[in-house]
C-alpha atoms as a PDB file:
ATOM      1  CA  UNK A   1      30.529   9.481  -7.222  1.00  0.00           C
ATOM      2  CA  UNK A   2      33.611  10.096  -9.526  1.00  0.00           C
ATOM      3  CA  UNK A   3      32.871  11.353 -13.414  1.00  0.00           C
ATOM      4  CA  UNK A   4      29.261  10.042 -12.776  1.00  0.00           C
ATOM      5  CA  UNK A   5      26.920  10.672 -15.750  1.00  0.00           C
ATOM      6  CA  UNK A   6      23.708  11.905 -15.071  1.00  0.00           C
ATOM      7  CA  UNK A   7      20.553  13.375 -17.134  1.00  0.00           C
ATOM      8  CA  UNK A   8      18.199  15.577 -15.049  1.00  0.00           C
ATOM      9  CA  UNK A   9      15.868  19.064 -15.453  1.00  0.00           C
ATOM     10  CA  UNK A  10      17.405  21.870 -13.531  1.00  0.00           C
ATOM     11  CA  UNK A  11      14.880  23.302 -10.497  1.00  0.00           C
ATOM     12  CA  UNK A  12      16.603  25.824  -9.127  1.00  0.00           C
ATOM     13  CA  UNK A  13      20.117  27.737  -9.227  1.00  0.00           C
ATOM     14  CA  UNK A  14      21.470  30.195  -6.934  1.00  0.00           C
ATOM     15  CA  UNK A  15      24.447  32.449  -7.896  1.00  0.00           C
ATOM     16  CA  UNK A  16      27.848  30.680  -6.712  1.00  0.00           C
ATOM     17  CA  UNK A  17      31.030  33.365  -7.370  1.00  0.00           C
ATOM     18  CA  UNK A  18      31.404  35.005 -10.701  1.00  0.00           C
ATOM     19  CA  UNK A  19      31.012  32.622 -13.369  1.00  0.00           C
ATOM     20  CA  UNK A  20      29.649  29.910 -11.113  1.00  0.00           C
ATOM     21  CA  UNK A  21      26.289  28.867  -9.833  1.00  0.00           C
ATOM     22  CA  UNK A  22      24.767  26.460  -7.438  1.00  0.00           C
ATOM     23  CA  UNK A  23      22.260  23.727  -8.678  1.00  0.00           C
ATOM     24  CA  UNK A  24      19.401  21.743  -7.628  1.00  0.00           C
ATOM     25  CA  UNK A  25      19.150  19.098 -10.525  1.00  0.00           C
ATOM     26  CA  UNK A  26      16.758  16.631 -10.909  1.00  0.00           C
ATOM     27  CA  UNK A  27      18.436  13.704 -12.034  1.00  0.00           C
ATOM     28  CA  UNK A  28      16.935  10.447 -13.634  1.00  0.00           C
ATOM     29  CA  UNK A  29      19.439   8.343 -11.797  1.00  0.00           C
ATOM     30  CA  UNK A  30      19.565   9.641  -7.821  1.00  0.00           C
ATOM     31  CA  UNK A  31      16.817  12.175  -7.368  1.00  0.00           C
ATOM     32  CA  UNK A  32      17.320  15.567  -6.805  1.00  0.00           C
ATOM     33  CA  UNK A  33      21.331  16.655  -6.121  1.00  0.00           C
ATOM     34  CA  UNK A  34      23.144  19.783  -5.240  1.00  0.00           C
ATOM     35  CA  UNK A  35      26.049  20.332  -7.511  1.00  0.00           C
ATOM     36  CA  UNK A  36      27.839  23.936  -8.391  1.00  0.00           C
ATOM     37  CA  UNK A  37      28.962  24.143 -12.452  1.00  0.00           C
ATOM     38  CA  UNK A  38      29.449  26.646 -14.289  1.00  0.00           C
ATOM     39  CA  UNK A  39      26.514  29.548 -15.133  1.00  0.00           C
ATOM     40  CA  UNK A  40      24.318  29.169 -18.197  1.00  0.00           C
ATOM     41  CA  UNK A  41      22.323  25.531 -18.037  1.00  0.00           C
ATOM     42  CA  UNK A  42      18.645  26.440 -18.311  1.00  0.00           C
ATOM     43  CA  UNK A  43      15.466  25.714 -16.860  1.00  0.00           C
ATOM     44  CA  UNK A  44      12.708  22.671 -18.126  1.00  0.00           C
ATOM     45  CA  UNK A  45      15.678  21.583 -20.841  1.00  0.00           C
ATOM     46  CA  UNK A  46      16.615  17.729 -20.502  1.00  0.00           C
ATOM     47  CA  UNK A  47      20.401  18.076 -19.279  1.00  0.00           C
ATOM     48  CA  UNK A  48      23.570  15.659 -19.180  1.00  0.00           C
ATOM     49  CA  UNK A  49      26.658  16.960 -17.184  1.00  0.00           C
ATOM     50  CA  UNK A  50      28.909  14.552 -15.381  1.00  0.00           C
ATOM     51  CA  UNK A  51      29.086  14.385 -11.337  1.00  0.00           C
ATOM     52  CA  UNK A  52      31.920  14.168  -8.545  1.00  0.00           C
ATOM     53  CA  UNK A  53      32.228  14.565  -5.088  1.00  0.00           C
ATOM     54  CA  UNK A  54      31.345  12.338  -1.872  1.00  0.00           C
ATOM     55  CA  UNK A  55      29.461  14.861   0.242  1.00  0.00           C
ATOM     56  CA  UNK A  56      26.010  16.695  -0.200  1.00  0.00           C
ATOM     57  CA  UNK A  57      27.576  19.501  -2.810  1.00  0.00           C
ATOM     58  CA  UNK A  58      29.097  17.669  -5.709  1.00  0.00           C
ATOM     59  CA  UNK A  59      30.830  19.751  -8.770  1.00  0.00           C
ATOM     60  CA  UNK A  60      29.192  19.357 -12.132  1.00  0.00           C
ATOM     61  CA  UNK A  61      31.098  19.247 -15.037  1.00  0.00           C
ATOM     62  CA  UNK A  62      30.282  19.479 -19.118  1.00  0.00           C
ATOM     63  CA  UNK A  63      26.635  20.455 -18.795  1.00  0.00           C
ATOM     64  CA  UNK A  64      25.016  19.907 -21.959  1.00  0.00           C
ATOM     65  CA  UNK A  65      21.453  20.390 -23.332  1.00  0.00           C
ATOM     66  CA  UNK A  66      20.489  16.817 -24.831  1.00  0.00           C
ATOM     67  CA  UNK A  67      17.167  15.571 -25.949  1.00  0.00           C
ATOM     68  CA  UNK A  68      14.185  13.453 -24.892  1.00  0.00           C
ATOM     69  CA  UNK A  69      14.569  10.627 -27.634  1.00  0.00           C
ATOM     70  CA  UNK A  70      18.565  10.680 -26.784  1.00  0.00           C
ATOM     71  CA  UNK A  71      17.529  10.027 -23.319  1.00  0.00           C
ATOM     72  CA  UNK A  72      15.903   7.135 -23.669  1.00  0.00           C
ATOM     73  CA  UNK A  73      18.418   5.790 -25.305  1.00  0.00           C
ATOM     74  CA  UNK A  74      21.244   6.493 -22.842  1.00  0.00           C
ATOM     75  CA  UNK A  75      23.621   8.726 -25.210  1.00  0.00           C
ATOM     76  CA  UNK A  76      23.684  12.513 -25.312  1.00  0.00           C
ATOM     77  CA  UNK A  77      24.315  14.739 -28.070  1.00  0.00           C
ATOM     78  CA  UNK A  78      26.443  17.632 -27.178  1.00  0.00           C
ATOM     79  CA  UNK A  79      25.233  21.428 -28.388  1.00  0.00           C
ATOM     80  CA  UNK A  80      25.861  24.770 -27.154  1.00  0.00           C
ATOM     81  CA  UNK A  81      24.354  26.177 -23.891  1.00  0.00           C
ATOM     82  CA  UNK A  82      24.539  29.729 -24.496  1.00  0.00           C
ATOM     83  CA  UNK A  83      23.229  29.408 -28.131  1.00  0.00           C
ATOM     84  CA  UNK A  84      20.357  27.224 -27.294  1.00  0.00           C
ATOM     85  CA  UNK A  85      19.635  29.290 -24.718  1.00  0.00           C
ATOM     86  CA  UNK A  86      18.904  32.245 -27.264  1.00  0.00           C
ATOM     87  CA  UNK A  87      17.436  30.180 -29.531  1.00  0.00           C
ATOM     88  CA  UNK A  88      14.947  28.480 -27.038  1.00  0.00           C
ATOM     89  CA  UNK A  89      14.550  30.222 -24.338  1.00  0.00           C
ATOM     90  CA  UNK A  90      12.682  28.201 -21.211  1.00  0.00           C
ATOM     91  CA  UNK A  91      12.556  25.367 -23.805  1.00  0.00           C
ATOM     92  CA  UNK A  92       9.247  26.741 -25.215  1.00  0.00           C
ATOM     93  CA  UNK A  93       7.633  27.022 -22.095  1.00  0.00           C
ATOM     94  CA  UNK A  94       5.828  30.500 -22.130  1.00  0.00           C
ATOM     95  CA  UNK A  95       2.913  32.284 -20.755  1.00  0.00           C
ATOM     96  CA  UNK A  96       0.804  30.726 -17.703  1.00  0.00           C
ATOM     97  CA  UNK A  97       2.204  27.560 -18.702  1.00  0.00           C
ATOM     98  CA  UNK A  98       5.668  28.867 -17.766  1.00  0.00           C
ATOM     99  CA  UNK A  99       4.515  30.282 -14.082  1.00  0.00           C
ATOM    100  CA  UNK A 100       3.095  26.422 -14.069  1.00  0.00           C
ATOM    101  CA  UNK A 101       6.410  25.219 -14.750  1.00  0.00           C
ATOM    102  CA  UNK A 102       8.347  27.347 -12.442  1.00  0.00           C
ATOM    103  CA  UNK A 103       5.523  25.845  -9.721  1.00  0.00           C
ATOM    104  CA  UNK A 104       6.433  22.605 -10.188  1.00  0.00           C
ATOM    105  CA  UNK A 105      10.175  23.125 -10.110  1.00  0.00           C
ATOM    106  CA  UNK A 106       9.660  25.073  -6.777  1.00  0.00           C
ATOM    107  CA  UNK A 107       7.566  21.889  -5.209  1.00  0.00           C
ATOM    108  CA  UNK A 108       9.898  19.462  -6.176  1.00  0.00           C
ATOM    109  CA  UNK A 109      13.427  21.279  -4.442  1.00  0.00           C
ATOM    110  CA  UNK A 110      11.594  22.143  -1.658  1.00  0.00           C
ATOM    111  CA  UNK A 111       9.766  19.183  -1.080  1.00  0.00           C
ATOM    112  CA  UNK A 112      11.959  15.983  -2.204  1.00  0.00           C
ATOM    113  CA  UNK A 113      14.441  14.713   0.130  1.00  0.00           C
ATOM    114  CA  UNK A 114      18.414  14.865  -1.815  1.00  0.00           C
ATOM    115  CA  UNK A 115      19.721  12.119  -3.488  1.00  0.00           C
ATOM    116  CA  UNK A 116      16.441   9.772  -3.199  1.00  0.00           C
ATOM    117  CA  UNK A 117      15.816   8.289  -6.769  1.00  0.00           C
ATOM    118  CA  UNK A 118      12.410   8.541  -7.797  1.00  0.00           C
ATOM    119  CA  UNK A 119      12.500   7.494 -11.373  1.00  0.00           C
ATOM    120  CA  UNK A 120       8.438   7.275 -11.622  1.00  0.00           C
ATOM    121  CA  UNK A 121       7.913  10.923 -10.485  1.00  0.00           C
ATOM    122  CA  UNK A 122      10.808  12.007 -12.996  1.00  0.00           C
ATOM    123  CA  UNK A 123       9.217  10.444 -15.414  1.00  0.00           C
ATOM    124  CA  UNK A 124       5.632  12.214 -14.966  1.00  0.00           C
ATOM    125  CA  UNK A 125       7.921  15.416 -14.551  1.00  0.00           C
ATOM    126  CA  UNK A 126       9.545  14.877 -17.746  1.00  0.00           C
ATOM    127  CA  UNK A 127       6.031  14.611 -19.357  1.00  0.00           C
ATOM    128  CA  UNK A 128       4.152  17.020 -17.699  1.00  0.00           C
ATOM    129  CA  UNK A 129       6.711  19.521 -19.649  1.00  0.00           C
ATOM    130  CA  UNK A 130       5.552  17.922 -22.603  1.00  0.00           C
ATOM    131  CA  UNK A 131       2.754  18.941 -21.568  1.00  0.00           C
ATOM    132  CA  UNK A 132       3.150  22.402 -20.722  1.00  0.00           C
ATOM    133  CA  UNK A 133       4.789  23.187 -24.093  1.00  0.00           C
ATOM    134  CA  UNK A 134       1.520  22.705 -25.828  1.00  0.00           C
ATOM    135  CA  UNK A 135      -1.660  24.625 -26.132  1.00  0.00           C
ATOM    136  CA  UNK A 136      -3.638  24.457 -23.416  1.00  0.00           C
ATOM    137  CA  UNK A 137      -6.753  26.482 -21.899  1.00  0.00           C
ATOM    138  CA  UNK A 138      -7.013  26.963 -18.327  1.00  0.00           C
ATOM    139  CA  UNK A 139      -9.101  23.711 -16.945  1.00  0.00           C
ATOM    140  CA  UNK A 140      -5.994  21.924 -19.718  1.00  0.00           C
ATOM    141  CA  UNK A 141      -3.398  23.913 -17.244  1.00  0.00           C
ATOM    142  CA  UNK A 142      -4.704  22.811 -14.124  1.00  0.00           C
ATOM    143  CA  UNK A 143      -5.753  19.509 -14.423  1.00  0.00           C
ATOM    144  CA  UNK A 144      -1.635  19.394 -15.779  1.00  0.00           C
ATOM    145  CA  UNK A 145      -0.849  20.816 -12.354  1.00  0.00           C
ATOM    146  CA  UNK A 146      -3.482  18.685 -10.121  1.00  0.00           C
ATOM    147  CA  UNK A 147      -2.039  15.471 -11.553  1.00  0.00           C
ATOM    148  CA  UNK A 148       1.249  15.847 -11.197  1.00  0.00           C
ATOM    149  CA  UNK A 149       1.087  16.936  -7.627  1.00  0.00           C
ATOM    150  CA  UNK A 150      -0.909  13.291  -7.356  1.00  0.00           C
ATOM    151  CA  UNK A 151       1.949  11.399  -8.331  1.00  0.00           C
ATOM    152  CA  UNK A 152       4.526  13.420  -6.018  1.00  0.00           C
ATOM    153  CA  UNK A 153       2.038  12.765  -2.808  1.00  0.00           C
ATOM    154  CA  UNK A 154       2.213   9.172  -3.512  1.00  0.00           C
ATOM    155  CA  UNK A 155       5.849   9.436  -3.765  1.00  0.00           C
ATOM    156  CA  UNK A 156       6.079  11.180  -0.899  1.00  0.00           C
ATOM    157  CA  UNK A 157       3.803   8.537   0.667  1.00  0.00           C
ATOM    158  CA  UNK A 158       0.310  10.738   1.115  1.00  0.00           C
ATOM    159  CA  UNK A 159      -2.431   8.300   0.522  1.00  0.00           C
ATOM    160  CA  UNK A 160      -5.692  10.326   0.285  1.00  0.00           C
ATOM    161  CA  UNK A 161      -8.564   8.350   1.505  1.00  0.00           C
ATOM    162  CA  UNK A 162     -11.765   9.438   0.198  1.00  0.00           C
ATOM    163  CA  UNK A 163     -14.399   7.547   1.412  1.00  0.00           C
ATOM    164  CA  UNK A 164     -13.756   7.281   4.628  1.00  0.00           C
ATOM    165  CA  UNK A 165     -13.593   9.647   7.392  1.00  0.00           C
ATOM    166  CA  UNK A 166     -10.396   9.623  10.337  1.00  0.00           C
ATOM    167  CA  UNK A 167     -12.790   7.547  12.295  1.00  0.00           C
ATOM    168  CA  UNK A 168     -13.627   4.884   9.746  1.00  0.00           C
ATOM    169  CA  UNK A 169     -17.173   5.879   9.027  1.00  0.00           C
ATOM    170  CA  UNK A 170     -18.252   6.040   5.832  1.00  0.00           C
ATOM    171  CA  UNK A 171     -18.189   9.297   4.537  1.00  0.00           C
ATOM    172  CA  UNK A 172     -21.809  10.507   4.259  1.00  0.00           C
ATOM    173  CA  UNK A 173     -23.012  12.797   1.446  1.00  0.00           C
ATOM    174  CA  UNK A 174     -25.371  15.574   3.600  1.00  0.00           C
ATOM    175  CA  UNK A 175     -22.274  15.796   6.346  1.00  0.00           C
ATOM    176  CA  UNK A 176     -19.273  18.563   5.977  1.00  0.00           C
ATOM    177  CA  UNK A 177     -15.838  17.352   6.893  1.00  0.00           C
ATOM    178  CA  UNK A 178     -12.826  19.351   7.199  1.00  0.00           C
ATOM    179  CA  UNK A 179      -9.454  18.213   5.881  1.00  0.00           C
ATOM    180  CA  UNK A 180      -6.633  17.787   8.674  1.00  0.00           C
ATOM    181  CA  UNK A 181      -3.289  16.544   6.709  1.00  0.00           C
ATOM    182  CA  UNK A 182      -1.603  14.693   9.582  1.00  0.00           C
ATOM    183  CA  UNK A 183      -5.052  13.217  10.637  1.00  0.00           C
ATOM    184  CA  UNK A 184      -7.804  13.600   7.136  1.00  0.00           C
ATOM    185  CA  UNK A 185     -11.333  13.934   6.987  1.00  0.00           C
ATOM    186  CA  UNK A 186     -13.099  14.628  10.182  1.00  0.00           C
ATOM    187  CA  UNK A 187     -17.152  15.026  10.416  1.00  0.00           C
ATOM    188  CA  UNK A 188     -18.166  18.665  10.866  1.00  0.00           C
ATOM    189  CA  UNK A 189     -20.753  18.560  14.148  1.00  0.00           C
ATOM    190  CA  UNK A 190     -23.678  21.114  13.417  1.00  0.00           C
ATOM    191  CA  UNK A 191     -22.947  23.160  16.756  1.00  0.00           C
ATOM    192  CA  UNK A 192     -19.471  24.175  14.967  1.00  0.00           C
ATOM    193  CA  UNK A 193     -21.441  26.139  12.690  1.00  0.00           C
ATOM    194  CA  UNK A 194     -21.561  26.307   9.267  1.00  0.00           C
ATOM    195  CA  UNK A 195     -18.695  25.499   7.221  1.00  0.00           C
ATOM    196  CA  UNK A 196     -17.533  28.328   5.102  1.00  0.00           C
ATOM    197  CA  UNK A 197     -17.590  30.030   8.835  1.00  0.00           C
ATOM    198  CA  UNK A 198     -15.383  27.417  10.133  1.00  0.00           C
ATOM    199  CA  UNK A 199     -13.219  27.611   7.198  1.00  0.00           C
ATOM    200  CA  UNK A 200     -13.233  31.008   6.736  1.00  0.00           C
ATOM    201  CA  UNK A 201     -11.812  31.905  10.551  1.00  0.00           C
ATOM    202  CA  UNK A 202     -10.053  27.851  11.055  1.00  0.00           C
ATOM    203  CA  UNK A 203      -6.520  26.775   9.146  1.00  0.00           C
ATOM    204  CA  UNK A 204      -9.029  23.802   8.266  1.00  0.00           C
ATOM    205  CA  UNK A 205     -10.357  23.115   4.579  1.00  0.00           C
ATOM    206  CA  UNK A 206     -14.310  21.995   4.315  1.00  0.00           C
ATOM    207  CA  UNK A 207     -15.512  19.827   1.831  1.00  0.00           C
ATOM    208  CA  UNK A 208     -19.158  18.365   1.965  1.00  0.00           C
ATOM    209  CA  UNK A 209     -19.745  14.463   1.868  1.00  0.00           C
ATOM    210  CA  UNK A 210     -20.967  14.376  -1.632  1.00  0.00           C
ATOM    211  CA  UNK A 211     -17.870  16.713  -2.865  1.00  0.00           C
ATOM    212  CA  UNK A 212     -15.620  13.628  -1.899  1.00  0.00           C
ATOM    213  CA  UNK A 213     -17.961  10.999  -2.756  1.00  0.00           C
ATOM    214  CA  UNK A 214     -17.718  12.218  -6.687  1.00  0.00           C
ATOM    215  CA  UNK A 215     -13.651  12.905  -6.200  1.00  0.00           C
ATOM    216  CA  UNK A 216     -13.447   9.184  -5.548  1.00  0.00           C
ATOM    217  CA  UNK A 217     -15.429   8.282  -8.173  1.00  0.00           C
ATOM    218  CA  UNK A 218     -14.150  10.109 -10.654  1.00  0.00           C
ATOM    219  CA  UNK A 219     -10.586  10.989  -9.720  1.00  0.00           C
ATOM    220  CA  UNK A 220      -9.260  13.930 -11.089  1.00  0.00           C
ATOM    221  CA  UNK A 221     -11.315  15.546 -13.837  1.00  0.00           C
ATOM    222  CA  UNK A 222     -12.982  18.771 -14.896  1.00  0.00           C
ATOM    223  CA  UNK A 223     -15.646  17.823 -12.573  1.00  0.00           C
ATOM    224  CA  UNK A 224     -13.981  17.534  -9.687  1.00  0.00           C
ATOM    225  CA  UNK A 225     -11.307  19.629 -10.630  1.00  0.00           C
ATOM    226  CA  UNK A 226     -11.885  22.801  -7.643  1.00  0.00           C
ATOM    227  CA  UNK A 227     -12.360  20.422  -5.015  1.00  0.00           C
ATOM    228  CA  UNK A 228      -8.705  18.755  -5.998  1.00  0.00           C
ATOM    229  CA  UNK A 229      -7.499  22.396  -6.100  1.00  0.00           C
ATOM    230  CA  UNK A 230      -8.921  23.136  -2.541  1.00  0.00           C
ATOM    231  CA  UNK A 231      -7.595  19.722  -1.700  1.00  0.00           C
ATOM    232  CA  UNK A 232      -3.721  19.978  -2.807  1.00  0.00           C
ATOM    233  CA  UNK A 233      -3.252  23.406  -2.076  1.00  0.00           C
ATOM    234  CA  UNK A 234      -3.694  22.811   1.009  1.00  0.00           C
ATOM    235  CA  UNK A 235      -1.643  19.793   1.531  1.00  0.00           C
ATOM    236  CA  UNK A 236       0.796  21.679  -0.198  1.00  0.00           C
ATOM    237  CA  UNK A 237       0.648  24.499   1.861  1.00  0.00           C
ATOM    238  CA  UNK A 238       0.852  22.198   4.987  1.00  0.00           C
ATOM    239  CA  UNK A 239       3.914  20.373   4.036  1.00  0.00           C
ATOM    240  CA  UNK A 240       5.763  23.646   3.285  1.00  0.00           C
ATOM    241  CA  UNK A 241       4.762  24.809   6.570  1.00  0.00           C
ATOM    242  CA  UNK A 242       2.797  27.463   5.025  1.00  0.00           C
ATOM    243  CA  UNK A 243       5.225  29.723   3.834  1.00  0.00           C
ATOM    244  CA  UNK A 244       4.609  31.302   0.745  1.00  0.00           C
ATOM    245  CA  UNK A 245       5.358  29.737  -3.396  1.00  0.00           C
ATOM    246  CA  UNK A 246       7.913  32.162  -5.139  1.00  0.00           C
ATOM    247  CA  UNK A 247       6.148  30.843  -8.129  1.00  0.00           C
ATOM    248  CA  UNK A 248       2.541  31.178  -6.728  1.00  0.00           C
ATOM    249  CA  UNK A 249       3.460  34.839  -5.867  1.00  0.00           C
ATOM    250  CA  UNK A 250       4.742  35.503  -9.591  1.00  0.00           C
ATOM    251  CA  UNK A 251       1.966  34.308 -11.186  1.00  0.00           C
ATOM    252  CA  UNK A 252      -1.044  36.250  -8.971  1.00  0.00           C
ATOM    253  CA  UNK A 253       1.214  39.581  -9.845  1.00  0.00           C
ATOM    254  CA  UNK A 254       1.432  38.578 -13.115  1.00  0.00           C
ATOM    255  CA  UNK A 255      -2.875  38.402 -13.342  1.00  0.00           C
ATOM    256  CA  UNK A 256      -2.867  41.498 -11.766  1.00  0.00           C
ATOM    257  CA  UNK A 257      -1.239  43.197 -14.312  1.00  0.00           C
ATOM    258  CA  UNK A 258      -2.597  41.712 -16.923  1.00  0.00           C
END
């Protein structure tokens, strides 16, 4: 690409020489990209910069803080990093709903392939910082969180199958069944012994039959919502080989000292 315009969310930056820094943008047109500009673009603010370069690291070029109705439209206003920055810092985004943020930036450069346009998961992205920049209690915050990571397992082509067990049977409502990403639900024999044992001293997650019954009833709700938090973390965890969330690590020392 040559003087390519692109609008995308920063996820991540790394320091790149003095006045430099290396990006992981999130662009509307091509996915995530690797580009180096220059320091100051900020995090969960809708940017436009221009791209160039053939290979993996492209240089960006006249990054500029635009806005959601601008985007839609396909022209970008142009304002001043450095003062926005001071005058919005984290575009609003404070509080638990920040660490939130910071947790969904960190799944989606560590998890999404480079330069793979995914225009649907940008788009529940975009609006799950919408969402994070209002008021929102804790069940609010993670049923944000819970849906979101929905949309980027179906992107990354995880189909969750709930009423069914890796066998075929019909998942049966007095039966346990641990979760095995790579293989899903298999029936729990009574021998193993009980399940928060076998989870307890296993890598495997244990959910009872009528647990998933209910989650594929009623999807993600308020309901259902620990079981979908047992549910993705794990999956998370297992497609990050289960090394540890920067973000997830910020925001348990954060509750600690609170």
């Amino acid at each position: 690409m040559r003087n390519e315009a692109l609008v995308g969310y920063l996820l991540h930056q790394r320091p790149y020489q003095e006045k430099r820094a290396l990006y992981y943008l999130f662009s509307q047109q091509h996915g995530v990209i690797h580009g180096i500009g220059k320091k100051g673009a900020p995090l969960f603010m809708p940017l436009q910069l221009f791209a160039t370069g053939k290979r993996d690291l492209k240089t960006f070029s006249q990054i500029n803080i635009t806005s959601q109705n601008i985007i839609s439209t396909g022209t970008a206003e142009k304002d001043d990093i450095a003062t926005t920055l001071e005058s919005v810092p984290y575009g609003n985004i404070t509080g638990q709903q920040q660490y939130s943020a910071l947790y969904l930036n960190e799944i989606l450069w560590r998890l999404l392939p480079t330069e793979d346009p995914m225009p649907i998961l940008w788009q529940h992205y975009q609006d799950s910082l919408h969402q994070l920049r209002q008021p929102l209690d804790t069940d609010e915050l993670r049923l944000c969180l819970r849906q979101f990571e929905s949309h980027l397992f179906n992107e990354l082509g995880f189909s969750l199958i709930l009423t069914h067990d890796s066998v075929q049977d019909i998942i049966e409502p007095d039966c346990s069944y641990c979760f095995l990403p790579d293989v899903g639900f298999m029936a729990v024999l009574q021998n193993e012994s009980q399940s928060e044992h076998l989870e307890n001293t296993t890598m495997k997650t244990v959910f009872m039959g009528a647990d998933l019954i209910k989650m594929a009833e009623l999807g993600i709700t308020k309901t259902t919502l620990n079981h979908w938090s047992k549910l993705y973390r794990h999956l998370i965890d297992h497609l990050l080989d289960y090394q540890p969330l920067q973000s997830r690590l910020l925001w348990q020392q954060q509750q600690r000292y609170q």
